[in-house]
Protein backbone atom coordinates (compact mmCIF):
# COMPACT_ATOMS: atom_id res chain seq x y z
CA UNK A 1 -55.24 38.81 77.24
CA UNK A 2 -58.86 37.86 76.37
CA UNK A 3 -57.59 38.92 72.92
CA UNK A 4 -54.76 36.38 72.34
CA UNK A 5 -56.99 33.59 73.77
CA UNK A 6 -59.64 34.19 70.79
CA UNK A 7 -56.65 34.69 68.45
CA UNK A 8 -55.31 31.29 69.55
CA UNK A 9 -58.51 29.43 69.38
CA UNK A 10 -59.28 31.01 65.71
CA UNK A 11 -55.71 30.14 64.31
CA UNK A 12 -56.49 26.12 66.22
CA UNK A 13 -59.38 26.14 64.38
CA UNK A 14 -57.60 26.47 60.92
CA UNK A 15 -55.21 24.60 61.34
CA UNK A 16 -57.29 21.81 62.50
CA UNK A 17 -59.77 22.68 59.98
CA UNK A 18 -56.86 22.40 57.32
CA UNK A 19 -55.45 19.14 58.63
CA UNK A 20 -59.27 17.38 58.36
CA UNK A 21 -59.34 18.90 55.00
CA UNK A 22 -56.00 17.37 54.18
CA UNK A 23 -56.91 14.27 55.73
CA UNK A 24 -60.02 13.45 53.36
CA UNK A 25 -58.11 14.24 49.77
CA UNK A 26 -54.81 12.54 50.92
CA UNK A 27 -55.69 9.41 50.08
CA UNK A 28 -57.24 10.17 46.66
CA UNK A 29 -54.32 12.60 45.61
CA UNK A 30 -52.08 9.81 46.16
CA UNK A 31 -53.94 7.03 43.86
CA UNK A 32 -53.76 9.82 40.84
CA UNK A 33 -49.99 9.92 41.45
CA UNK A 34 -49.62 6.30 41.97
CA UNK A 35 -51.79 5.76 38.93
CA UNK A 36 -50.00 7.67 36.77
CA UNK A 37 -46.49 6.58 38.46
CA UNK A 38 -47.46 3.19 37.63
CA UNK A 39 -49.09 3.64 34.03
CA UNK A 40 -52.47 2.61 35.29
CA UNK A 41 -55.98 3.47 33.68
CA UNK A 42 -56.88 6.67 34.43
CA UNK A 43 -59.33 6.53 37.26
CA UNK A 44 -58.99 2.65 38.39
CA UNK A 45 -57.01 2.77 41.43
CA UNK A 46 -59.04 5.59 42.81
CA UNK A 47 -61.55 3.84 41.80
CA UNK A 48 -60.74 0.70 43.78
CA UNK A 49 -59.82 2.71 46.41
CA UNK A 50 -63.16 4.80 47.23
CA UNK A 51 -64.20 0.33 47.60
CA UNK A 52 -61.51 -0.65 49.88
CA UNK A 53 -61.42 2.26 52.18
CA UNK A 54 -64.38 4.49 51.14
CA UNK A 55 -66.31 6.75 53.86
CA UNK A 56 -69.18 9.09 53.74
CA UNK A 57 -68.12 12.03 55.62
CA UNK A 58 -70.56 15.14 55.45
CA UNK A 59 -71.73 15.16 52.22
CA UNK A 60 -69.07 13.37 50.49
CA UNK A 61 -67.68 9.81 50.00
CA UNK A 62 -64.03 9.58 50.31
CA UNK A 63 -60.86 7.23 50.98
CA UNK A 64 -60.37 6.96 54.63
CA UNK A 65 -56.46 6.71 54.98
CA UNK A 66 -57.31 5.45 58.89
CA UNK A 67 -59.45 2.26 57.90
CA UNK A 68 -58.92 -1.00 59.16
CA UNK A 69 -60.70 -4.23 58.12
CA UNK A 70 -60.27 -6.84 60.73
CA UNK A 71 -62.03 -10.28 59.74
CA UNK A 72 -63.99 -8.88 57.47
CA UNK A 73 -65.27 -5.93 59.24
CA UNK A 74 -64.59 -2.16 58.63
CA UNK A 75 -63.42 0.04 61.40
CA UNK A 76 -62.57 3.84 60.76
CA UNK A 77 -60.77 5.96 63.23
CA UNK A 78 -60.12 9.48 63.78
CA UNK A 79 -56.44 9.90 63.02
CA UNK A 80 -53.25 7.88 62.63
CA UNK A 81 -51.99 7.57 66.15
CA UNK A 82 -56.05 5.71 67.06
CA UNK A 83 -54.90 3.09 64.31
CA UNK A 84 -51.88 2.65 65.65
CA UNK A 85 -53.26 1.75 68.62
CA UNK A 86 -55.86 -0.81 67.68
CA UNK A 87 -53.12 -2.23 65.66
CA UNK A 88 -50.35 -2.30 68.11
CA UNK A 89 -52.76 -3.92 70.15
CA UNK A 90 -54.15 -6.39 68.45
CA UNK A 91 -51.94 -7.59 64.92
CA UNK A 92 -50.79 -10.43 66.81
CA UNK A 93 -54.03 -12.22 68.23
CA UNK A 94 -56.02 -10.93 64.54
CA UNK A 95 -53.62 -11.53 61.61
CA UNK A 96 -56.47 -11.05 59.20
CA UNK A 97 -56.12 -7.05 59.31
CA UNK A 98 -56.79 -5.03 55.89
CA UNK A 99 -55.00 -1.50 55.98
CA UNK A 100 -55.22 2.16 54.74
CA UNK A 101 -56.39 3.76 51.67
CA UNK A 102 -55.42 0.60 49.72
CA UNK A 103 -56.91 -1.87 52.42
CA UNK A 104 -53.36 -3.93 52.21
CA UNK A 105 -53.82 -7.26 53.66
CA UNK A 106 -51.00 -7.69 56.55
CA UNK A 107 -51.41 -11.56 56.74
CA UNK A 108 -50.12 -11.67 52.95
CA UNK A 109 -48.09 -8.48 52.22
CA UNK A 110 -46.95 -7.64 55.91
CA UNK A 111 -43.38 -8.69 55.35
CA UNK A 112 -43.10 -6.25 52.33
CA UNK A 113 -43.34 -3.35 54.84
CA UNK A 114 -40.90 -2.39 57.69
CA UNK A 115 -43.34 -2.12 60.74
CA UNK A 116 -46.93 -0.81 61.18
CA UNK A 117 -46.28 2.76 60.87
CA UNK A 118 -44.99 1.83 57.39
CA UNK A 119 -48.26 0.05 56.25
CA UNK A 120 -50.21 2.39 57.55
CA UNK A 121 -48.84 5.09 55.43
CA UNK A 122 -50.74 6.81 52.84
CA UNK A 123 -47.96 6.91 50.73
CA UNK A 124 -46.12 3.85 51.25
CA UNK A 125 -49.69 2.11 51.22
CA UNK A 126 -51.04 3.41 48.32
CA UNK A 127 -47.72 3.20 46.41
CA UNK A 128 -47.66 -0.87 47.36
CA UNK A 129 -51.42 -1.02 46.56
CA UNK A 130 -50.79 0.26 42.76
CA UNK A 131 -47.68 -1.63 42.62
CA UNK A 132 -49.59 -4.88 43.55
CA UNK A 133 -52.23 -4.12 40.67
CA UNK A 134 -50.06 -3.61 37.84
CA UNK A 135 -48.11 -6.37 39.10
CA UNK A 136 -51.54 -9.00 38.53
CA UNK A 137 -52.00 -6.85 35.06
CA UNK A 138 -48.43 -8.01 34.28
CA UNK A 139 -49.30 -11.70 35.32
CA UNK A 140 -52.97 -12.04 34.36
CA UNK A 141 -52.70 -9.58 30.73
CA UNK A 142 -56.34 -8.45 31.64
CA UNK A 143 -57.84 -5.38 33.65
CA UNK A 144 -61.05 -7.25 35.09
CA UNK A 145 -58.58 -10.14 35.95
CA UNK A 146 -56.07 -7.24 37.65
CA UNK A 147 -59.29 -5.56 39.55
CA UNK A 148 -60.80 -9.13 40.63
CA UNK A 149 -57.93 -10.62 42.21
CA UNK A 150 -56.69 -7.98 44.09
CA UNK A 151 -59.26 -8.67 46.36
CA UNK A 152 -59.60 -12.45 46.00
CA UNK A 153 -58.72 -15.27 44.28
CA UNK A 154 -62.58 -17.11 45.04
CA UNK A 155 -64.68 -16.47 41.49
CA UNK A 156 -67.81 -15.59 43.79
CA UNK A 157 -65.99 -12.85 45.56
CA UNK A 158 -64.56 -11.74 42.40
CA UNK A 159 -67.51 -10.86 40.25
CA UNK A 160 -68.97 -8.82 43.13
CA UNK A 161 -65.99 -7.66 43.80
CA UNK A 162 -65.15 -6.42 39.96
CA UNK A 163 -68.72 -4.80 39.48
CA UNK A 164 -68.55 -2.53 42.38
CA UNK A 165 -64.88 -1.03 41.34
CA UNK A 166 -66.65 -0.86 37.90
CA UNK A 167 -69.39 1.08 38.55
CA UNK A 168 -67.31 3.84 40.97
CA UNK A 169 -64.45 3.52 37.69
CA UNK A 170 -67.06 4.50 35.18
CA UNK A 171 -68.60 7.32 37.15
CA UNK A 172 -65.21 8.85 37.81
CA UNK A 173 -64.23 8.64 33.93
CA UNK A 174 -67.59 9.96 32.84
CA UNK A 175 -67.14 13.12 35.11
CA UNK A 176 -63.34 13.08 33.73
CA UNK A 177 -64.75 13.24 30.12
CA UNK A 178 -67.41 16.11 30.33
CA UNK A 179 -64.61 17.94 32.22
CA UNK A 180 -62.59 17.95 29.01
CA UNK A 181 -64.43 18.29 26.25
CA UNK A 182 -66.62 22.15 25.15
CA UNK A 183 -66.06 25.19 25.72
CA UNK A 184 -64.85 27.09 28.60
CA UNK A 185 -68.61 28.23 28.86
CA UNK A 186 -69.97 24.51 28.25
CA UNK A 187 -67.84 23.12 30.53
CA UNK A 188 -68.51 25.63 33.50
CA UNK A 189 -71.76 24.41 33.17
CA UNK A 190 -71.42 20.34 32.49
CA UNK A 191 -68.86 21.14 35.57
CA UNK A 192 -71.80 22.42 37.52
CA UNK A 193 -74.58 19.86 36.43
CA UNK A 194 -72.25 16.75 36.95
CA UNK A 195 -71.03 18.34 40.55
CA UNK A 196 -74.49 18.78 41.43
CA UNK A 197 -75.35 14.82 40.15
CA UNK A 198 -72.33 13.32 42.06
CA UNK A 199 -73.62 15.23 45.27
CA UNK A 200 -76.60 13.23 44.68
CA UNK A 201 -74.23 10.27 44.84
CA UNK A 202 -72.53 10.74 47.75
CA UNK A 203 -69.16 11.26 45.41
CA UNK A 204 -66.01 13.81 46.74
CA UNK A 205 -66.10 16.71 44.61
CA UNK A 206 -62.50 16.64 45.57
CA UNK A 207 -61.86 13.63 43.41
């Protein structure tokens, strides 16, 4: 008996293990499919994402599928259903509610989604979020313009805005680049230094 108790707790442990795991990278495996989906630059809606909804958890700096910004102020919670909850709770009384990887504002694109659940997605959120940016691409013909105004309209807010997304954007495509260029021997070890320099930085070597 004592025996299928320990086998029980192990095999919880893996599963719960793999479901943190999955959990971190969700959000980032779904802005390089949405990114590509949407013939974006490679790297930018990561990129904007690791600013919306970015985390440090352990040793790395991720997109936090389970964020909330409500009036300007970042809340992260354990798992789907606790989100649901605030949300459930509280959308009425605080319309000004950012959501998910993509931080989607409910007060101006709530009616584009079916119900909570829906926003809160990873999927649906993160497909709306690189929908909305190629979308201001389209309308404004620039990048910078694209990356500045999906978080604000307000030229102060903008340029801060722009310059953070910029600087995560540039780190991911420099890492991209040594990745793809040398040898297999040179790049095993550019692989190694660069892993070792985002570390430094916080960065998800799952990115």
């Amino acid at each position: 008996m004592r025996f299928y108790k320990i086998l029980f707790f192990l095999v919880f442990i893996v599963f719960s293990n793999n479901s943190f795991s999955n959990q971190i990278s969700n959000c980032n495996v779904l802005t390089e499919k949405y990114g590509k989906k949407f013939n974006l630059p490679n790297k930018l809606l990561t990129s904007i994402s690791l600013v919306e909804s970015g985390k440090k958890i352990g040793d790395k700096f991720v997109s936090w599928p389970w964020t909330l910004n409500v009036a300007g102020k970042s809340k992260f919670f354990k798992n789907k259903e606790e989100t649901l909850v605030y949300l459930k709770k509280n959308y009425e009384k605080k319309k000004n509610i950012d959501i998910g990887c993509m931080q989607i504002s409910l007060k101006y694109h709530g009616k584009e989604f079916d119900n909570l659940e829906h926003i809160l997605d990873p999927e649906s959120n993160v497909e709306y979020g690189a929908k909305f940016l190629k979308s201001l691409f389209n309308r404004h013909k620039t990048w910078n313009e694209a990356i500045s105004r999906y978080h604000s309209s307000i030229p102060q807010k903008k340029r801060g805005y722009l310059k953070k997304v910029q600087l995560f954007w540039s780190d991911l495509r420099q890492r991209k680049q040594y990745v793809d260029i040398g040898s297999n021997d040179e790049k095993q070890k550019k692989i190694e230094f660069f892993r070792k320099e985002f570390r430094k930085k916080k960065y998800s070597s799952e990115i």
